[in-house]
Protein backbone atom coordinates (compact mmCIF):
# COMPACT_ATOMS: atom_id res chain seq x y z
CA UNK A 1 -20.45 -53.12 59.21
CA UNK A 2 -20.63 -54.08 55.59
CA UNK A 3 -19.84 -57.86 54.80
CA UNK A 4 -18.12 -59.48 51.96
CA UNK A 5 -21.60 -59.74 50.13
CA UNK A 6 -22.14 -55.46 50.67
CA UNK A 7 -24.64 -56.62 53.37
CA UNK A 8 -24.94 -55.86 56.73
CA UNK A 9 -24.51 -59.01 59.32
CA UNK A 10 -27.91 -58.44 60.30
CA UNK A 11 -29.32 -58.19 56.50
CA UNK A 12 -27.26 -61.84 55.46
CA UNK A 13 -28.86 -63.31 58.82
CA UNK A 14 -32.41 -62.65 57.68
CA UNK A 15 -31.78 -64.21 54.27
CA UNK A 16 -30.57 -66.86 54.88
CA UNK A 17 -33.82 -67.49 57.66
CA UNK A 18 -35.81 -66.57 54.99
CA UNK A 19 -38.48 -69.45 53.98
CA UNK A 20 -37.41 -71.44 50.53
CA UNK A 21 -39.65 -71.69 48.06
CA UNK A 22 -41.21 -75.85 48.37
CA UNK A 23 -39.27 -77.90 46.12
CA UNK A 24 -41.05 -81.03 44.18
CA UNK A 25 -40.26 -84.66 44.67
CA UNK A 26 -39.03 -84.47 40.92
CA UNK A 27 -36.76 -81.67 41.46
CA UNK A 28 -34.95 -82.66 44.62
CA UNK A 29 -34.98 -86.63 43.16
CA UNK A 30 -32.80 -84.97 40.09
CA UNK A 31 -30.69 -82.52 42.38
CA UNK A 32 -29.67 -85.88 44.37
CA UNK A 33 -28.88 -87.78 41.35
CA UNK A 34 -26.81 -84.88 40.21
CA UNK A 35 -24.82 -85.23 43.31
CA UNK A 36 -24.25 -88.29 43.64
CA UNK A 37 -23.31 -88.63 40.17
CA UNK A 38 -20.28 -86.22 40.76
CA UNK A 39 -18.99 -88.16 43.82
CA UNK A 40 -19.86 -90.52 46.39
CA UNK A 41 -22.61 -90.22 48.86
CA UNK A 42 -23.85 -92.07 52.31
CA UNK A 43 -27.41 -92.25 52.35
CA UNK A 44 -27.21 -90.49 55.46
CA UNK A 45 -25.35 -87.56 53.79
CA UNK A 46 -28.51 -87.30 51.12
CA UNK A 47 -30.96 -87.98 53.69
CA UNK A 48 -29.89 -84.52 55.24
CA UNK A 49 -29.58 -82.96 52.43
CA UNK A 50 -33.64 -83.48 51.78
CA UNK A 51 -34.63 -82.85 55.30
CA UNK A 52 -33.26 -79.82 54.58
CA UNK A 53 -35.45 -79.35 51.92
CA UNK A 54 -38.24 -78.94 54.26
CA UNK A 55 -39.69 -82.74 52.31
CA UNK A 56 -42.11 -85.04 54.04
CA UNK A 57 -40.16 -88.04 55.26
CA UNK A 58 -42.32 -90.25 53.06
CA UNK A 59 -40.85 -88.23 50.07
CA UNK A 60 -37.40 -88.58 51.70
CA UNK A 61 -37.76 -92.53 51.80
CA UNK A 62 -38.99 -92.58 48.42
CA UNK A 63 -36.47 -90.71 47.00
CA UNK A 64 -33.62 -92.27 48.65
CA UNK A 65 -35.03 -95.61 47.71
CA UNK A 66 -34.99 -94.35 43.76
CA UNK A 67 -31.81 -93.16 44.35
CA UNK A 68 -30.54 -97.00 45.75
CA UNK A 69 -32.50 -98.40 42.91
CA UNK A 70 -30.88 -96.27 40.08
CA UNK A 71 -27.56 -96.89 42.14
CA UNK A 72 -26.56 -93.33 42.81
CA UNK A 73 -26.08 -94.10 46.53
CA UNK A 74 -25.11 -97.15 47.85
CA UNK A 75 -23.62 -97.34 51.20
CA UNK A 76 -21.04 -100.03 50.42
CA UNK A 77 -19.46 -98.54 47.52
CA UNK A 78 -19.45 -95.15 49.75
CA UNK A 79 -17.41 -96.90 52.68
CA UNK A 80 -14.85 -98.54 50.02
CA UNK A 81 -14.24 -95.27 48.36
CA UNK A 82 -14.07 -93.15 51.82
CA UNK A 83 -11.45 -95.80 53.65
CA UNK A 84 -9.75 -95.66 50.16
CA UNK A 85 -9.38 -91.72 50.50
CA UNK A 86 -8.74 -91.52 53.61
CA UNK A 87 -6.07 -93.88 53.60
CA UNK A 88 -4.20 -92.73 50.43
CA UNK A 89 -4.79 -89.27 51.05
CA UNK A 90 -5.77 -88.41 54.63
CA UNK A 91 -2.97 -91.13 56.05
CA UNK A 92 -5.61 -92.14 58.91
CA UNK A 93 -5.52 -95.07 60.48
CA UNK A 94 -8.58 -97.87 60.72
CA UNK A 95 -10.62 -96.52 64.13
CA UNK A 96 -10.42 -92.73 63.04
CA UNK A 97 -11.78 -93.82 59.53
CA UNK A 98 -14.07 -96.46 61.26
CA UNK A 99 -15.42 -93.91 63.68
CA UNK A 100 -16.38 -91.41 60.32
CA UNK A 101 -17.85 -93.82 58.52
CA UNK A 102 -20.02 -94.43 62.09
CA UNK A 103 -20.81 -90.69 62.30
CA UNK A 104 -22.52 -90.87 58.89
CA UNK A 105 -24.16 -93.77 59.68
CA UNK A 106 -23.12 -96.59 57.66
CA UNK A 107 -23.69 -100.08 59.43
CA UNK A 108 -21.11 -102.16 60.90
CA UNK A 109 -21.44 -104.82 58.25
CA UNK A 110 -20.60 -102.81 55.40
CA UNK A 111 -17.38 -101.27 57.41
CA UNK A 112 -16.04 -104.85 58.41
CA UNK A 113 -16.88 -106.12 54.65
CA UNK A 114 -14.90 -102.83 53.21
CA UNK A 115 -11.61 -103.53 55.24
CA UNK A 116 -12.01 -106.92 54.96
CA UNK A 117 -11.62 -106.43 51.07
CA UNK A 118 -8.40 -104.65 51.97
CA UNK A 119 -4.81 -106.15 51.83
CA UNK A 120 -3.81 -106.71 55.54
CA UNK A 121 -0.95 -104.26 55.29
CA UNK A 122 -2.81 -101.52 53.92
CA UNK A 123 -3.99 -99.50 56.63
CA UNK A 124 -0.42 -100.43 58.36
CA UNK A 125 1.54 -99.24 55.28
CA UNK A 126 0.70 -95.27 56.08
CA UNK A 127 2.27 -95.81 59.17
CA UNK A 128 6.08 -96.22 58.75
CA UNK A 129 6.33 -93.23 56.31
CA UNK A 130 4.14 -91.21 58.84
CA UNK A 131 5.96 -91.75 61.86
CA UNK A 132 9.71 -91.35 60.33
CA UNK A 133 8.71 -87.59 59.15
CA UNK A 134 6.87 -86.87 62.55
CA UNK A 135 9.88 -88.23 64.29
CA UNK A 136 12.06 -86.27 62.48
CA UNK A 137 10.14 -82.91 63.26
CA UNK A 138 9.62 -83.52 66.82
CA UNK A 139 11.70 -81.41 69.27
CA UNK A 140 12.45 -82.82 72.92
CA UNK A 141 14.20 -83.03 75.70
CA UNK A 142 15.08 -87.24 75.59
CA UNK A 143 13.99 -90.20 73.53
CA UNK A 144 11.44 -90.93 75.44
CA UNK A 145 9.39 -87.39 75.55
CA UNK A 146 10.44 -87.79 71.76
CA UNK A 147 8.39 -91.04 71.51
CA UNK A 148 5.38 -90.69 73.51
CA UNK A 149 4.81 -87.77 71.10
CA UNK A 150 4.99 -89.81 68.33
CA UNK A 151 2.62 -92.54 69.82
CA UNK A 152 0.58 -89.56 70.74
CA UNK A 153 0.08 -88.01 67.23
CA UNK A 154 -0.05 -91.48 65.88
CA UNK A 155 -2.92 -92.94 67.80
CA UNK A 156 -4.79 -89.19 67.03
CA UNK A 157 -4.46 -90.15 63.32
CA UNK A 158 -6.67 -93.71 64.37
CA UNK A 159 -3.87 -95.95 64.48
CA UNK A 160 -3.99 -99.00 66.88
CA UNK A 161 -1.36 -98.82 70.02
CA UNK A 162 0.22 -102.43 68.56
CA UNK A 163 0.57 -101.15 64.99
CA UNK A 164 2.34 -97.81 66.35
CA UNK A 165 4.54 -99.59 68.91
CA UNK A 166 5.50 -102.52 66.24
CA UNK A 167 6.70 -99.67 63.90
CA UNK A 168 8.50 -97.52 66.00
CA UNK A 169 10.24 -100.70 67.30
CA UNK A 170 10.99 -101.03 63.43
CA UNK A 171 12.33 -98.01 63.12
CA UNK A 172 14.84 -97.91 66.23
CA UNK A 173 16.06 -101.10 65.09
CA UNK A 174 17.75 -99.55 62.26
């Protein structure tokens, strides 16, 4: 079978098993840079992204730590900007953003310090808008089978049980 390429499944499989040619310290050091430059990074995320250059991991901890130096990466700045995003523009709530920040690694400190540096309302603020559409598109039999779909799909999006049930009792109040 042909692929989108004109290759053969078999033929893309082998080239993409094929050994890479070794790549300097200097080369993957300015490939990084040039990344991070365009958008924000966790060091984890860049860490990868050199193991998969086949480097030594004393190259890998000496590029990352050029990279800290020059501030490309820092994981801080990362966590701010991804709760930012995902709040604005992913409308997740605080443990579905905490537990992506985990997966790439970034320590605890720097997540607390990031929502700390947050308005108190912020992560709550998605909510209300959030549940009144869901609500709205939900089909069932009573109220209630109504509801616990709407706690359901809320606490999916990483919304706390307290924050969904204080809104919703917000909403049926009016």
């Amino acid at each position: 079978m042909i692929g989108w390429l004109g290759l053969s499944g078999s033929k893309r499989m082998e080239s993409n098993t094929r050994a890479r040619k070794p790549v300097s310290e200097e080369v993957a050091y300015q490939r990084m840079a040039r990344l991070c430059s365009m958008r924000e990074y966790a060091t984890f995320d860049i860490r990868q992204k050199l193991q998969r250059m086949q480097l030594d991991e004393g190259v890998v901890r000496a590029i990352l730590s050029r990279l800290e130096k020059h501030r490309f990466i820092d994981d801080a700045r990362f966590a701010r900007s991804f709760i930012s995003d995902k709040l604005r523009f992913g409308k997740w709530g605080r443990a579905k953003i905490v537990y992506a920040l985990r997966q790439r690694q970034v320590p605890q400190e720097i997540i607390d310090e990031a929502f700390d540096a947050l308005p108190d309302e912020a992560v709550t603020r998605q909510l209300r808008p959030l549940l009144e559409k869901k609500l709205q598109s939900l089909q069932g039999k009573s109220g209630y089978e109504r509801r616990t779909k709407a706690i359901r799909f809320a606490l999916n999006r990483g919304f706390s049980m307290s924050e969904i049930l204080e809104c919703l009792g917000e909403i049926e109040e009016e």
